[in-house]
PDB file of N, CA and C in Angstrom:
ATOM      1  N   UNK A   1       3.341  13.237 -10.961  1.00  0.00           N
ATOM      2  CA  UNK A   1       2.657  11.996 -11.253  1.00  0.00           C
ATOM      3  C   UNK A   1       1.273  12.338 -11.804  1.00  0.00           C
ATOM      4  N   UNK A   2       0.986  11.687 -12.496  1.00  0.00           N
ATOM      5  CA  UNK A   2      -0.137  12.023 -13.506  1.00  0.00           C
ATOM      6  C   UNK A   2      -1.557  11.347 -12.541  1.00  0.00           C
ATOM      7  N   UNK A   3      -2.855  11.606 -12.767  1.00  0.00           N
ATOM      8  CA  UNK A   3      -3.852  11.452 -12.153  1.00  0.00           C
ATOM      9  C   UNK A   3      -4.080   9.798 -12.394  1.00  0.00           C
ATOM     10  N   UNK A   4      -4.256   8.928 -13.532  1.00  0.00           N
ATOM     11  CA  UNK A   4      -3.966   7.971 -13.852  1.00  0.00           C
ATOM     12  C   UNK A   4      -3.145   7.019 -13.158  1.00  0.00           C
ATOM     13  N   UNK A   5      -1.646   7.460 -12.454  1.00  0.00           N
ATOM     14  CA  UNK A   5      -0.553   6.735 -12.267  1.00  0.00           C
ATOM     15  C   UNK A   5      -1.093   6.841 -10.684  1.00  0.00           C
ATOM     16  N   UNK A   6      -1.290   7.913  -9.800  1.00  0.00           N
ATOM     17  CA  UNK A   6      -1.859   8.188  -8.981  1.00  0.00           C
ATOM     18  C   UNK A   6      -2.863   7.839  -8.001  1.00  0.00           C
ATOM     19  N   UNK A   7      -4.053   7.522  -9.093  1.00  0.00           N
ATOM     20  CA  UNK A   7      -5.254   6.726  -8.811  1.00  0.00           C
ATOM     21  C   UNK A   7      -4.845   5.083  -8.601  1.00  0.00           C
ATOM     22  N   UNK A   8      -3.703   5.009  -9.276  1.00  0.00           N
ATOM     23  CA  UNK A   8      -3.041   3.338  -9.650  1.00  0.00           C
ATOM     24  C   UNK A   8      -2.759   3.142  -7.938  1.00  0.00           C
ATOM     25  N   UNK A   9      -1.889   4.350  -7.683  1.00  0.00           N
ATOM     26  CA  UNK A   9      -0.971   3.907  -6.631  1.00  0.00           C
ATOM     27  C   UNK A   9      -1.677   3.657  -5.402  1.00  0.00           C
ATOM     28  N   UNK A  10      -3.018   5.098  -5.200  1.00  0.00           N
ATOM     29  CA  UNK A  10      -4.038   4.583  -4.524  1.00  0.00           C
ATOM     30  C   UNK A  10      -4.650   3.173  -4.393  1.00  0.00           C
ATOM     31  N   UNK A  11      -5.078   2.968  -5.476  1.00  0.00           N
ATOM     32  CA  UNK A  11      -5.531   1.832  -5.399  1.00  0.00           C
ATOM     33  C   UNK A  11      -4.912   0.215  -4.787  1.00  0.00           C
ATOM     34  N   UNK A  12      -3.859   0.488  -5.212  1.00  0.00           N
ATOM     35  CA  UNK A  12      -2.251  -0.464  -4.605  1.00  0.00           C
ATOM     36  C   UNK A  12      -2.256  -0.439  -2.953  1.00  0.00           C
ATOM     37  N   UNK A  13      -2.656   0.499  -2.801  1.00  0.00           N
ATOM     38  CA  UNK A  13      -2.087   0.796  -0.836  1.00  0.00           C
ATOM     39  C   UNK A  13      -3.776   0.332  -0.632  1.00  0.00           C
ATOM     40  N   UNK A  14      -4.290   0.944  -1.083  1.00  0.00           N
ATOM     41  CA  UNK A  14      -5.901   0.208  -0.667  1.00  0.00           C
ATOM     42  C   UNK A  14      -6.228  -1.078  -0.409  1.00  0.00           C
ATOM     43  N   UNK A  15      -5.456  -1.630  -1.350  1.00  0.00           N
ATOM     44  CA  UNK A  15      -5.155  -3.206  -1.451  1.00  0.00           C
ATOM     45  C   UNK A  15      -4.238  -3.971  -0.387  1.00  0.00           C
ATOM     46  N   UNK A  16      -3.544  -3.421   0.458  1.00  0.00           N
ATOM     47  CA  UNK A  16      -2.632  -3.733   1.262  1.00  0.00           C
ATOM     48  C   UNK A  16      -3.637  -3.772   2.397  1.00  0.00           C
ATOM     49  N   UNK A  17      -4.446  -2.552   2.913  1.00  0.00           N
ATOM     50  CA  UNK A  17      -5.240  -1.936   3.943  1.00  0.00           C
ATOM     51  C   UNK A  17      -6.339  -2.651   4.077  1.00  0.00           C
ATOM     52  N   UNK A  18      -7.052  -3.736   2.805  1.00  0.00           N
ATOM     53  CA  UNK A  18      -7.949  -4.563   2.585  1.00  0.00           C
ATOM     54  C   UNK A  18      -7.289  -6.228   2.830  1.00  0.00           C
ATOM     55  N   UNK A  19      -5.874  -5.947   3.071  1.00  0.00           N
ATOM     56  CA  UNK A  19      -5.807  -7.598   2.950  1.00  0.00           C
ATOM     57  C   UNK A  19      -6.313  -8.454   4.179  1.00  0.00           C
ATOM     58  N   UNK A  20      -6.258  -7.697   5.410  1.00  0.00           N
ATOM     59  CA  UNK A  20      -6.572  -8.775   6.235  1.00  0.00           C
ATOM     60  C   UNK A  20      -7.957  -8.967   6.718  1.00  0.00           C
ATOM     61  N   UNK A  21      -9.168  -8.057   5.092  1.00  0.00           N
ATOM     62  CA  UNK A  21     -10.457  -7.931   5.574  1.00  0.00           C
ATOM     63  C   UNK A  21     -10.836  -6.968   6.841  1.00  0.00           C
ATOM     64  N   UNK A  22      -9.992  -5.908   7.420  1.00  0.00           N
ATOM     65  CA  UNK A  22     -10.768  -5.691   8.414  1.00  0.00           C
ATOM     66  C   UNK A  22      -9.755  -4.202   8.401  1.00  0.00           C
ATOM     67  N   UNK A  23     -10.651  -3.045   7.786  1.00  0.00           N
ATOM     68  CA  UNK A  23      -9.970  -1.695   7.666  1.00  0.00           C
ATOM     69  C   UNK A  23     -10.578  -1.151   8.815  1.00  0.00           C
ATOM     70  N   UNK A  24      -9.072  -0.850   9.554  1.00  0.00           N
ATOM     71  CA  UNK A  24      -9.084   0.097  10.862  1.00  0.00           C
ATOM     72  C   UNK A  24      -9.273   1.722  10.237  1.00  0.00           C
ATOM     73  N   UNK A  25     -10.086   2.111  10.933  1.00  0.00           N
ATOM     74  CA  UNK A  25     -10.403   3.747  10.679  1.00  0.00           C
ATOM     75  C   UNK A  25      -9.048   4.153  10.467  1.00  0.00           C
ATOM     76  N   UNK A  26      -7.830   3.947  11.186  1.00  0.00           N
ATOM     77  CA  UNK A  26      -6.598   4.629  11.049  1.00  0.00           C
ATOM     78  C   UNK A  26      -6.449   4.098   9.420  1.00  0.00           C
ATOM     79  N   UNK A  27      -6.026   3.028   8.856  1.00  0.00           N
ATOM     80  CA  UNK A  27      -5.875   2.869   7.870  1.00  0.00           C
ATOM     81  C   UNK A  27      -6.674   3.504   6.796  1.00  0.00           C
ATOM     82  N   UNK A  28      -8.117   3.312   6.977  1.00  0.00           N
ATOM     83  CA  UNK A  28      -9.267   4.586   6.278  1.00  0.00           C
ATOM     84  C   UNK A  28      -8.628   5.705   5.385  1.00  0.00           C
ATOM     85  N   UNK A  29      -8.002   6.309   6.745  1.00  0.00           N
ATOM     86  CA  UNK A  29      -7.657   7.623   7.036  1.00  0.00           C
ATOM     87  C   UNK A  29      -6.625   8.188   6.505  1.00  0.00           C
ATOM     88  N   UNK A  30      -5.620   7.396   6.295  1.00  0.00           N
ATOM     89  CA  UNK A  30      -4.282   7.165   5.711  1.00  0.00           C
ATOM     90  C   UNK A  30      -4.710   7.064   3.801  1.00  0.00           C
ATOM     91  N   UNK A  31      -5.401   6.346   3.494  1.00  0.00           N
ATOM     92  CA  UNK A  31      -5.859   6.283   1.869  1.00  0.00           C
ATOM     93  C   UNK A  31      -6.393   7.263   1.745  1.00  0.00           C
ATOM     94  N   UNK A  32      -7.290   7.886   2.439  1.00  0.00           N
ATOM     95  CA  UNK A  32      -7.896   9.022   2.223  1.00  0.00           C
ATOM     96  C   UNK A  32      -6.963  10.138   2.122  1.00  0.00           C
ATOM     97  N   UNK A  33      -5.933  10.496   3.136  1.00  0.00           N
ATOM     98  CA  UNK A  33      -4.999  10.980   2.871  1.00  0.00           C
ATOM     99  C   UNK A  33      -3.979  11.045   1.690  1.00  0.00           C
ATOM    100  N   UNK A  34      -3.593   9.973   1.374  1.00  0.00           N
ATOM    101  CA  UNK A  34      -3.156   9.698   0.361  1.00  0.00           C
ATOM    102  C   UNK A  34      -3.473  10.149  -0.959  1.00  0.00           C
ATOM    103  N   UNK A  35      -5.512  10.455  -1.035  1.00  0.00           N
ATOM    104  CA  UNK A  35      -6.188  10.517  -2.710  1.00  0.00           C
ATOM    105  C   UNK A  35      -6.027  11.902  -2.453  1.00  0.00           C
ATOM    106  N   UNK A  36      -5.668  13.023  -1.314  1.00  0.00           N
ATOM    107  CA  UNK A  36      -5.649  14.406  -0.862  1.00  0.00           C
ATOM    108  C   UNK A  36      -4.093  14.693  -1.634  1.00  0.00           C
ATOM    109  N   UNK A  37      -3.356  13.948  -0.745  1.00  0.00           N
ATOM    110  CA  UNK A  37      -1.981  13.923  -1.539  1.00  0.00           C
ATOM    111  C   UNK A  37      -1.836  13.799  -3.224  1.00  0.00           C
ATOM    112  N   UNK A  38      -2.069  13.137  -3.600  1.00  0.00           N
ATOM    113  CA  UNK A  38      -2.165  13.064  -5.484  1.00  0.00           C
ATOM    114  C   UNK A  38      -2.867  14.143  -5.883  1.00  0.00           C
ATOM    115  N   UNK A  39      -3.909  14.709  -5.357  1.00  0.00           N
ATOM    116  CA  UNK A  39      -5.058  16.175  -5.784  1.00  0.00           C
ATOM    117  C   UNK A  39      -6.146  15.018  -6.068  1.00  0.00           C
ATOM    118  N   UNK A  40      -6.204  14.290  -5.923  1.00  0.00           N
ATOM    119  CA  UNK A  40      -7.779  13.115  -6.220  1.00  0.00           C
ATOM    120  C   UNK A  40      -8.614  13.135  -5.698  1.00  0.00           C
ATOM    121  N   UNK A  41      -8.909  14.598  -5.371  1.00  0.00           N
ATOM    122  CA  UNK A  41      -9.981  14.962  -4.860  1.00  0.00           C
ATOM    123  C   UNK A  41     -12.094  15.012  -4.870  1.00  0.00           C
ATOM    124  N   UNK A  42     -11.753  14.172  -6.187  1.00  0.00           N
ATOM    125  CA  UNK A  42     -12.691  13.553  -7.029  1.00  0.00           C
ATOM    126  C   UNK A  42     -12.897  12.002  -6.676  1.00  0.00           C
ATOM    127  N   UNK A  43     -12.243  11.585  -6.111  1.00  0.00           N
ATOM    128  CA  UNK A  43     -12.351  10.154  -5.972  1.00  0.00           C
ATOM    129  C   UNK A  43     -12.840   9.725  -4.446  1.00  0.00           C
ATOM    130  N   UNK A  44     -13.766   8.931  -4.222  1.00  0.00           N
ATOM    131  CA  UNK A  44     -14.304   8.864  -2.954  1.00  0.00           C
ATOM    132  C   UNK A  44     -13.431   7.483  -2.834  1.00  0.00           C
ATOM    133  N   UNK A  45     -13.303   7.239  -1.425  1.00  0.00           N
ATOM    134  CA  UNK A  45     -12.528   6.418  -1.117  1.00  0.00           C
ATOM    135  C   UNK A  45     -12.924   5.033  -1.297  1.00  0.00           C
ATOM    136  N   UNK A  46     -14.575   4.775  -1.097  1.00  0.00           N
ATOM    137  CA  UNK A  46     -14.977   3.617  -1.851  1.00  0.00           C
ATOM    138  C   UNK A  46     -15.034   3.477  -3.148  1.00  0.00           C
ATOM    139  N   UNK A  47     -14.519   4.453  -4.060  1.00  0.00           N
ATOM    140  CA  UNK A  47     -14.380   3.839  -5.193  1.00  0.00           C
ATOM    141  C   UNK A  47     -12.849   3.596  -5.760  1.00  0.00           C
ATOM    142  N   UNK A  48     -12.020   3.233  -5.173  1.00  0.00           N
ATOM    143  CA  UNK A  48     -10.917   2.845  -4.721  1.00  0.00           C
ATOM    144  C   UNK A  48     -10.876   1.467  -4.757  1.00  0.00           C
ATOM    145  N   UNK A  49     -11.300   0.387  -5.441  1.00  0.00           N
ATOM    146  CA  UNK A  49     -11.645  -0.635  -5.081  1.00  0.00           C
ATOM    147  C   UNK A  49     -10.340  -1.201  -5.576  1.00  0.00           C
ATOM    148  N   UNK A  50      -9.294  -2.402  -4.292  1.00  0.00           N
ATOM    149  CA  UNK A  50      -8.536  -2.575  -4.509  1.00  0.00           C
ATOM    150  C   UNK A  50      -8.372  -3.701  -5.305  1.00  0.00           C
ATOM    151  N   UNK A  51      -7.420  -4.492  -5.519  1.00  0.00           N
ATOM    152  CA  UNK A  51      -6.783  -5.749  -6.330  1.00  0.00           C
ATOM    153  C   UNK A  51      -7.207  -6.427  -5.408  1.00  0.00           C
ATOM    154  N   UNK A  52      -8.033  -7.446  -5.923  1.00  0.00           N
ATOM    155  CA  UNK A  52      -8.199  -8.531  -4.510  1.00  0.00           C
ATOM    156  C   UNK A  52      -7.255  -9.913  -4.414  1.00  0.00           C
ATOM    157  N   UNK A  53      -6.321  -9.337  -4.948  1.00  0.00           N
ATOM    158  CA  UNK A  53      -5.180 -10.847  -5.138  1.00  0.00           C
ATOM    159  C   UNK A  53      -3.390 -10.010  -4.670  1.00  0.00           C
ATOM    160  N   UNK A  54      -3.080 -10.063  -4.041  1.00  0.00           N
ATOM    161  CA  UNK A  54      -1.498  -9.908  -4.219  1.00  0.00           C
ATOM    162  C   UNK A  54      -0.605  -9.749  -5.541  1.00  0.00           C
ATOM    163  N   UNK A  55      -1.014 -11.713  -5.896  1.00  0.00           N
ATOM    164  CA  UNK A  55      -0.619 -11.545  -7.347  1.00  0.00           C
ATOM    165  C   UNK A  55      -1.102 -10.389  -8.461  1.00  0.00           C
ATOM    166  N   UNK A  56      -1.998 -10.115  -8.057  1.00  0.00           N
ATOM    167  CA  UNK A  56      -2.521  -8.794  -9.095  1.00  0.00           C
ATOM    168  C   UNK A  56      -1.815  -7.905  -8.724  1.00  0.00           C
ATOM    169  N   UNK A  57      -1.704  -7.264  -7.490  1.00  0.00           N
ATOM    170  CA  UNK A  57      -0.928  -6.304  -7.273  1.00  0.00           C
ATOM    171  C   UNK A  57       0.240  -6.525  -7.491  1.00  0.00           C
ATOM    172  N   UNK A  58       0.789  -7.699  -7.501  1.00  0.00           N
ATOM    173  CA  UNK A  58       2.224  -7.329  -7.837  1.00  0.00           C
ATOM    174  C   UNK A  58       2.705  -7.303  -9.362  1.00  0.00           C
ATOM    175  N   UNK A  59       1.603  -7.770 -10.113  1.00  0.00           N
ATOM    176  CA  UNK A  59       1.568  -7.510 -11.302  1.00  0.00           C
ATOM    177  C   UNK A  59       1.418  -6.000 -12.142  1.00  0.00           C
ATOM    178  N   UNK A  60       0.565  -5.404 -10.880  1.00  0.00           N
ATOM    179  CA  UNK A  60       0.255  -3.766 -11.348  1.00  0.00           C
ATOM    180  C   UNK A  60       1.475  -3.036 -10.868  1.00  0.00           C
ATOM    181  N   UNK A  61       1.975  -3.556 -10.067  1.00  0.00           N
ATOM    182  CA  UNK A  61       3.682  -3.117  -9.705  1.00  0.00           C
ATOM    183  C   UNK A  61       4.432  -3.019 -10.962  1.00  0.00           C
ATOM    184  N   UNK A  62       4.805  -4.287 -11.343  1.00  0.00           N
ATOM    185  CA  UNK A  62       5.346  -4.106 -12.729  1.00  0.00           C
ATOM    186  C   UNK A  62       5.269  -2.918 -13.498  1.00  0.00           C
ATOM    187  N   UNK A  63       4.208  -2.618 -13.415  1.00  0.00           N
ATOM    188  CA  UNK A  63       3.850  -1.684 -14.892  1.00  0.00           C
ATOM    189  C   UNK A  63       4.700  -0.427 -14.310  1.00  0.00           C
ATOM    190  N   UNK A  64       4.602  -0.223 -12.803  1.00  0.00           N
ATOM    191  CA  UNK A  64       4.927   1.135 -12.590  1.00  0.00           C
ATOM    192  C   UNK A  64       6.755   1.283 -12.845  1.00  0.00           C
ATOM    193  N   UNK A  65       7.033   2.240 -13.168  1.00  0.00           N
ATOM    194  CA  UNK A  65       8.534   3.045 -13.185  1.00  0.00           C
ATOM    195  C   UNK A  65       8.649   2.572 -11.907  1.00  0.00           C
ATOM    196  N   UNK A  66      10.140   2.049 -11.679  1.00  0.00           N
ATOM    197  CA  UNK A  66      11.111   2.283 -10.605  1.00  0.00           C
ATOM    198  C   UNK A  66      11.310   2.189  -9.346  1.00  0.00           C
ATOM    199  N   UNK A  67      10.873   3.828  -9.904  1.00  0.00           N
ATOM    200  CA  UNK A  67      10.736   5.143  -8.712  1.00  0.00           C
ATOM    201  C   UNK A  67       9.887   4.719  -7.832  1.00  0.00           C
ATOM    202  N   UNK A  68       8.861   4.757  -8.648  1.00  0.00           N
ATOM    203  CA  UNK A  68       7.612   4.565  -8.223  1.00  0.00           C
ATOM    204  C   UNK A  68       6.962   3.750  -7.698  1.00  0.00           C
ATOM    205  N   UNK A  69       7.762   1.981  -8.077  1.00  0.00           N
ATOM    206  CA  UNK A  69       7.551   1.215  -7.468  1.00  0.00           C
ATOM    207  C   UNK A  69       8.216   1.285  -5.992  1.00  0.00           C
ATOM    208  N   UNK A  70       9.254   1.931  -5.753  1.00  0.00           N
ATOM    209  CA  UNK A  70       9.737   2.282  -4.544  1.00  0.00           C
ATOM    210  C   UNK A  70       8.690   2.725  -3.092  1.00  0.00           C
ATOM    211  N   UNK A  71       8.167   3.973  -4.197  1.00  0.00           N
ATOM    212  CA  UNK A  71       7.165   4.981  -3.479  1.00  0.00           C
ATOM    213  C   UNK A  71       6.233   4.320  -2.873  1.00  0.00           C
ATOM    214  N   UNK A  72       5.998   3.440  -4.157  1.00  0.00           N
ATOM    215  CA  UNK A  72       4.509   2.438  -3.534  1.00  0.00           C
ATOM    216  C   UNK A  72       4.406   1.442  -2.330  1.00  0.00           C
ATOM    217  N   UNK A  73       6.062   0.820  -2.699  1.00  0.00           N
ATOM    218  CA  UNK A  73       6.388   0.070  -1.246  1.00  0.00           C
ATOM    219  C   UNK A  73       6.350   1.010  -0.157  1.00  0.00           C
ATOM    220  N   UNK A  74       6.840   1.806  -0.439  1.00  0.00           N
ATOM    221  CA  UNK A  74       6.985   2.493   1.484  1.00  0.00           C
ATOM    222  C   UNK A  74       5.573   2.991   1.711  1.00  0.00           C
ATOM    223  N   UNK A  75       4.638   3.452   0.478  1.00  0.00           N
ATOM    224  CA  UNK A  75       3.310   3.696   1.226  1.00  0.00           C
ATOM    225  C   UNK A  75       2.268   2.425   1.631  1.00  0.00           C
ATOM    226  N   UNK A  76       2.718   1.687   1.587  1.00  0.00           N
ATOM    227  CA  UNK A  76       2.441   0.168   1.761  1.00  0.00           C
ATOM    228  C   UNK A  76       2.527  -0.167   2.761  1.00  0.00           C
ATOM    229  N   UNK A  77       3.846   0.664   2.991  1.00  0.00           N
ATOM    230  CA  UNK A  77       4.660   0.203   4.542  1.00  0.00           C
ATOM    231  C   UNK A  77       3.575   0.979   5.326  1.00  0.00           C
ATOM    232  N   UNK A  78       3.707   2.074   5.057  1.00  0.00           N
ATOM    233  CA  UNK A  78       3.013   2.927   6.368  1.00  0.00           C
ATOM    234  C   UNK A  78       1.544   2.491   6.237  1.00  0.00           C
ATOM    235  N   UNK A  79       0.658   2.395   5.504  1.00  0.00           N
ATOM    236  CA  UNK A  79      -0.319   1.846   5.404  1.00  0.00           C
ATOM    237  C   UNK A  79      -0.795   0.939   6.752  1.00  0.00           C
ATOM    238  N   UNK A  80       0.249  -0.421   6.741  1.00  0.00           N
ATOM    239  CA  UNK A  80       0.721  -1.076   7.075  1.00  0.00           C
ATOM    240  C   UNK A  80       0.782  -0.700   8.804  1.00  0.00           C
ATOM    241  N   UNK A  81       1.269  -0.077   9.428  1.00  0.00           N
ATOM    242  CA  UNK A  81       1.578   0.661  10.410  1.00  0.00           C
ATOM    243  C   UNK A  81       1.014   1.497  10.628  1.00  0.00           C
ATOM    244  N   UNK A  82      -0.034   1.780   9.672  1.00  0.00           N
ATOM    245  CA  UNK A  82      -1.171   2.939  10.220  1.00  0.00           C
ATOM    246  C   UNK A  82      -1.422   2.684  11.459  1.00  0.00           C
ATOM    247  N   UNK A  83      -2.487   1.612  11.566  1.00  0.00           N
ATOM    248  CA  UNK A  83      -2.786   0.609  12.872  1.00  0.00           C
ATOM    249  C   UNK A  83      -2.212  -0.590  13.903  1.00  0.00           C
ATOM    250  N   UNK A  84      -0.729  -0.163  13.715  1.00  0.00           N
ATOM    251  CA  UNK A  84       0.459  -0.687  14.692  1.00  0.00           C
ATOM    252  C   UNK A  84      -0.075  -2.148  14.522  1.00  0.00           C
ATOM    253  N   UNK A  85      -0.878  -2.559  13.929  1.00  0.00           N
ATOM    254  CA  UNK A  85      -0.466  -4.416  13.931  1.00  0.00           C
ATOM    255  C   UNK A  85       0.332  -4.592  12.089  1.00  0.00           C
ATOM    256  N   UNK A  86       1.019  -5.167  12.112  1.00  0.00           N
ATOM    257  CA  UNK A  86       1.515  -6.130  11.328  1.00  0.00           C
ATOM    258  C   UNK A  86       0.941  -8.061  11.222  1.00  0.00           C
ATOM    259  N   UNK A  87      -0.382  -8.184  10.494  1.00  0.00           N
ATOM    260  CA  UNK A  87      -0.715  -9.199  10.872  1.00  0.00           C
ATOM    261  C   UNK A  87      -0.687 -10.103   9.198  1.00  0.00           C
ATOM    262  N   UNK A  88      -0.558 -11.335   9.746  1.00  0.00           N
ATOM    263  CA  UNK A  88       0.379 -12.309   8.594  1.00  0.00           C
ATOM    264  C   UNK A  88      -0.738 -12.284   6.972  1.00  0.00           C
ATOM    265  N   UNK A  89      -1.948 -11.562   7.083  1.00  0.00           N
ATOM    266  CA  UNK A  89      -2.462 -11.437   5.516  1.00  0.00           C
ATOM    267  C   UNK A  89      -1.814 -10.020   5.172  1.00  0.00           C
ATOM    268  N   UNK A  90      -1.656  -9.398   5.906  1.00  0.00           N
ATOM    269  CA  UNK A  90      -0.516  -8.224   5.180  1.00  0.00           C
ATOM    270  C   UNK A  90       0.775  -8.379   4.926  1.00  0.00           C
ATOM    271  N   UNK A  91       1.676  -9.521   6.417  1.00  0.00           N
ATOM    272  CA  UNK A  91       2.953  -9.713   5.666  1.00  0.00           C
ATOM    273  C   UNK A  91       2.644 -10.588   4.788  1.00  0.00           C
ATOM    274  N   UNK A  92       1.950 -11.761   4.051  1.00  0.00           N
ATOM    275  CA  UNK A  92       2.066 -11.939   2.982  1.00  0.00           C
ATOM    276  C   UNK A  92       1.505 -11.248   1.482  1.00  0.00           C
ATOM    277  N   UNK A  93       0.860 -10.294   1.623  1.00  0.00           N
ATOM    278  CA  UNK A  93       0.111  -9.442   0.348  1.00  0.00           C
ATOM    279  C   UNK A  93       1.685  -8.465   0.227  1.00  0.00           C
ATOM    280  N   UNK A  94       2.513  -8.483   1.535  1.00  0.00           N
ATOM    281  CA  UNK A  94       3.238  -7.153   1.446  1.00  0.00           C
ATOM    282  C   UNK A  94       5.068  -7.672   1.072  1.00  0.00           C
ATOM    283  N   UNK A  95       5.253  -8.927   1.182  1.00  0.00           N
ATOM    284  CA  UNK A  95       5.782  -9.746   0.639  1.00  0.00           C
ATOM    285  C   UNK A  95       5.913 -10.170  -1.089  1.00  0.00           C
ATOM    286  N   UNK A  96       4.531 -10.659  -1.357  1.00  0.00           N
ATOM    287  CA  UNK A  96       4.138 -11.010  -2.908  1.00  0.00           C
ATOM    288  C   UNK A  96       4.803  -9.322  -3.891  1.00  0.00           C
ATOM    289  N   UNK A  97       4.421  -8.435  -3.345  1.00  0.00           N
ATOM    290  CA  UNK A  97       4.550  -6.874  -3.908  1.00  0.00           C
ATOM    291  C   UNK A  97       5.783  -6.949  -3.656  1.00  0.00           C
ATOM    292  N   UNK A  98       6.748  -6.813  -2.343  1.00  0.00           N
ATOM    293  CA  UNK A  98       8.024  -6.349  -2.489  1.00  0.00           C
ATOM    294  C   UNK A  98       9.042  -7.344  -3.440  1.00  0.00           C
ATOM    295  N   UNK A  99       8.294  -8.640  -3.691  1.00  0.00           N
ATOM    296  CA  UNK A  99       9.444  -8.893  -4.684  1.00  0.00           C
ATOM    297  C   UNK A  99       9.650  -8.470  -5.871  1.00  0.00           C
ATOM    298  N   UNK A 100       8.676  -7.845  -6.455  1.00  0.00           N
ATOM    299  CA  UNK A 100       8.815  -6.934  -7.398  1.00  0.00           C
ATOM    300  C   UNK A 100       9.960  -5.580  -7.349  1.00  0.00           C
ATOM    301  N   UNK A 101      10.052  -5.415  -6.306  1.00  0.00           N
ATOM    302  CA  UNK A 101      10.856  -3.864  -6.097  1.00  0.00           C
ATOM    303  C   UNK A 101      12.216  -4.685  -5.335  1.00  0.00           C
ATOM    304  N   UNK A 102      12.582  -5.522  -5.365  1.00  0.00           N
ATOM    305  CA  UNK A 102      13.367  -6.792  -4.806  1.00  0.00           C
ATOM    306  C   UNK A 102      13.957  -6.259  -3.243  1.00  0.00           C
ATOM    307  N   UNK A 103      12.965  -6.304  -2.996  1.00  0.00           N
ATOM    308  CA  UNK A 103      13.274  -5.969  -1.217  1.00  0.00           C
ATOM    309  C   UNK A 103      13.104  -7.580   0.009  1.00  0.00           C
ATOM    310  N   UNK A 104      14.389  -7.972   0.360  1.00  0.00           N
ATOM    311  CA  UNK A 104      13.762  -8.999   0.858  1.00  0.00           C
ATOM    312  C   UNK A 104      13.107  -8.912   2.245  1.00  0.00           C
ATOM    313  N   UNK A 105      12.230 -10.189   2.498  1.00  0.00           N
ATOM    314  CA  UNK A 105      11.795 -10.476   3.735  1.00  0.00           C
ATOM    315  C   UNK A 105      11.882  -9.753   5.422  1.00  0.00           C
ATOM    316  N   UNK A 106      13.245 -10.284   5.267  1.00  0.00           N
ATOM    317  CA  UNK A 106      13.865  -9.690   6.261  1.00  0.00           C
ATOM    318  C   UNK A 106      13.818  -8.016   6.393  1.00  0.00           C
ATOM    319  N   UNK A 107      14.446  -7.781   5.394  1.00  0.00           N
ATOM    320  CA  UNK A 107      14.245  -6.126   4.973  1.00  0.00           C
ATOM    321  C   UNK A 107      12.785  -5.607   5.181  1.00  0.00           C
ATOM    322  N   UNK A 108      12.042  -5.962   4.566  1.00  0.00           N
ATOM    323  CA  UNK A 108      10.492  -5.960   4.501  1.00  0.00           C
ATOM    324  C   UNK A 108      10.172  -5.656   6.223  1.00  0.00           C
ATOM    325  N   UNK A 109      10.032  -6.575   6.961  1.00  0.00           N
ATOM    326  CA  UNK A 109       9.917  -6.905   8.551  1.00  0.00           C
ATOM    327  C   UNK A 109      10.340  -5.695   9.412  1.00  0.00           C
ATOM    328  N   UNK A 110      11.939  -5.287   8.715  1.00  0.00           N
ATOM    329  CA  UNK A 110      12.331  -4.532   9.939  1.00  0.00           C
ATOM    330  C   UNK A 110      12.037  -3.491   9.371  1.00  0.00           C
ATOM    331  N   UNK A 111      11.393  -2.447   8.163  1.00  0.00           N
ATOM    332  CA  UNK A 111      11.089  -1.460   7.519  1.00  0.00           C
ATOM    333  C   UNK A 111       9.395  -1.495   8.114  1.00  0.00           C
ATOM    334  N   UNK A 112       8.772  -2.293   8.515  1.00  0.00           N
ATOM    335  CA  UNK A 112       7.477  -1.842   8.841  1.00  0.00           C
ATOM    336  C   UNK A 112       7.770  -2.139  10.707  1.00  0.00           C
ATOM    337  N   UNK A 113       8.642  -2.897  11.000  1.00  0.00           N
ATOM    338  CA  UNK A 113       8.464  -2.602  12.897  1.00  0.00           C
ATOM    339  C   UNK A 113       8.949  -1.021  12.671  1.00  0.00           C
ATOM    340  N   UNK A 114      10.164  -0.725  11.983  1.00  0.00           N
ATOM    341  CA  UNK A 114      10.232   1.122  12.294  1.00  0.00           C
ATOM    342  C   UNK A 114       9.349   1.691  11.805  1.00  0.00           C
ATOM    343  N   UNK A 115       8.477   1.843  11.057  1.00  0.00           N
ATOM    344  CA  UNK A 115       7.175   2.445  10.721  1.00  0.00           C
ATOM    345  C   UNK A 115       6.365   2.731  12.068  1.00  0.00           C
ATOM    346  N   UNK A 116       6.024   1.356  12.450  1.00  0.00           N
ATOM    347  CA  UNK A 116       5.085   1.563  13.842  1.00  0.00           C
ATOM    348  C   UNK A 116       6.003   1.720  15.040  1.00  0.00           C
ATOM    349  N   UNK A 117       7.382   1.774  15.221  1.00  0.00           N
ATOM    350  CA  UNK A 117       7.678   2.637  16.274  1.00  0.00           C
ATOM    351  C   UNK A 117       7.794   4.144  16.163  1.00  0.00           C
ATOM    352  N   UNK A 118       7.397   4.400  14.770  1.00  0.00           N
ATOM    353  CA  UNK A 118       7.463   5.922  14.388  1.00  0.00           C
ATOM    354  C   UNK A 118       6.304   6.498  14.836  1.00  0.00           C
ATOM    355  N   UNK A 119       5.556   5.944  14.902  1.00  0.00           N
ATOM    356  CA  UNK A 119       3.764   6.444  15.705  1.00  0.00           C
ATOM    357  C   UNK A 119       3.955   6.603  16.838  1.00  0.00           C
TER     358      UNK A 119
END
């Protein structure tokens, strides 16, 4: 994945970790991880500044391949489960995104309770 596509995807999960206004250090920690993972080692985590709309993000979904939109959901997920709550401005930011990668609801729900029983 190219540094470009990378920085994208960052930015996408950042946006998930920002929806309910209130980033738990675990979640922090997890994006930060994440810009380590790509080699974005250049990028400080506040400048990461996410989509402040769902609809945007699920629009920047679009653009991505596939694959990738796959990838992005499940790092979404864990994101998500960094900090064992699932609270309703993430299931809906995390909702608006998975219909893009056509994952439903239901699906959605029980893919992030196994996330946080994986912690």
């Amino acid at each position: 994945m190219d540094d470009k596509t990378g920085r994208k995807v960052c930015q996408l999960v950042a946006g998930i970790v920002a929806a309910d206004g209130d980033i738990d250090p675990t979640e922090d920690e997890f994006v930060k991880r994440l810009t380590r993972w790509f080699n974005l080692f250049w990028v400080k985590r506040e400048d990461l500044q996410p989509l402040p709309t769902a609809a945007q993000a699920a629009a920047e979904m679009k653009s991505l391949a596939p694959d990738v939109q796959q990838e992005v959901l499940e790092l979404m997920i864990q994101a998500v489960a960094a900090d064992r709550r699932y609270v309703d401005e993430e299931r809906k930011y995390l909702e608006r995104v998975a219909v893009v990668v056509g994952v439903p609801n239901d699906e959605l729900d029980r893919r992030v309770a196994q996330a946080i029983q994986r912690l």
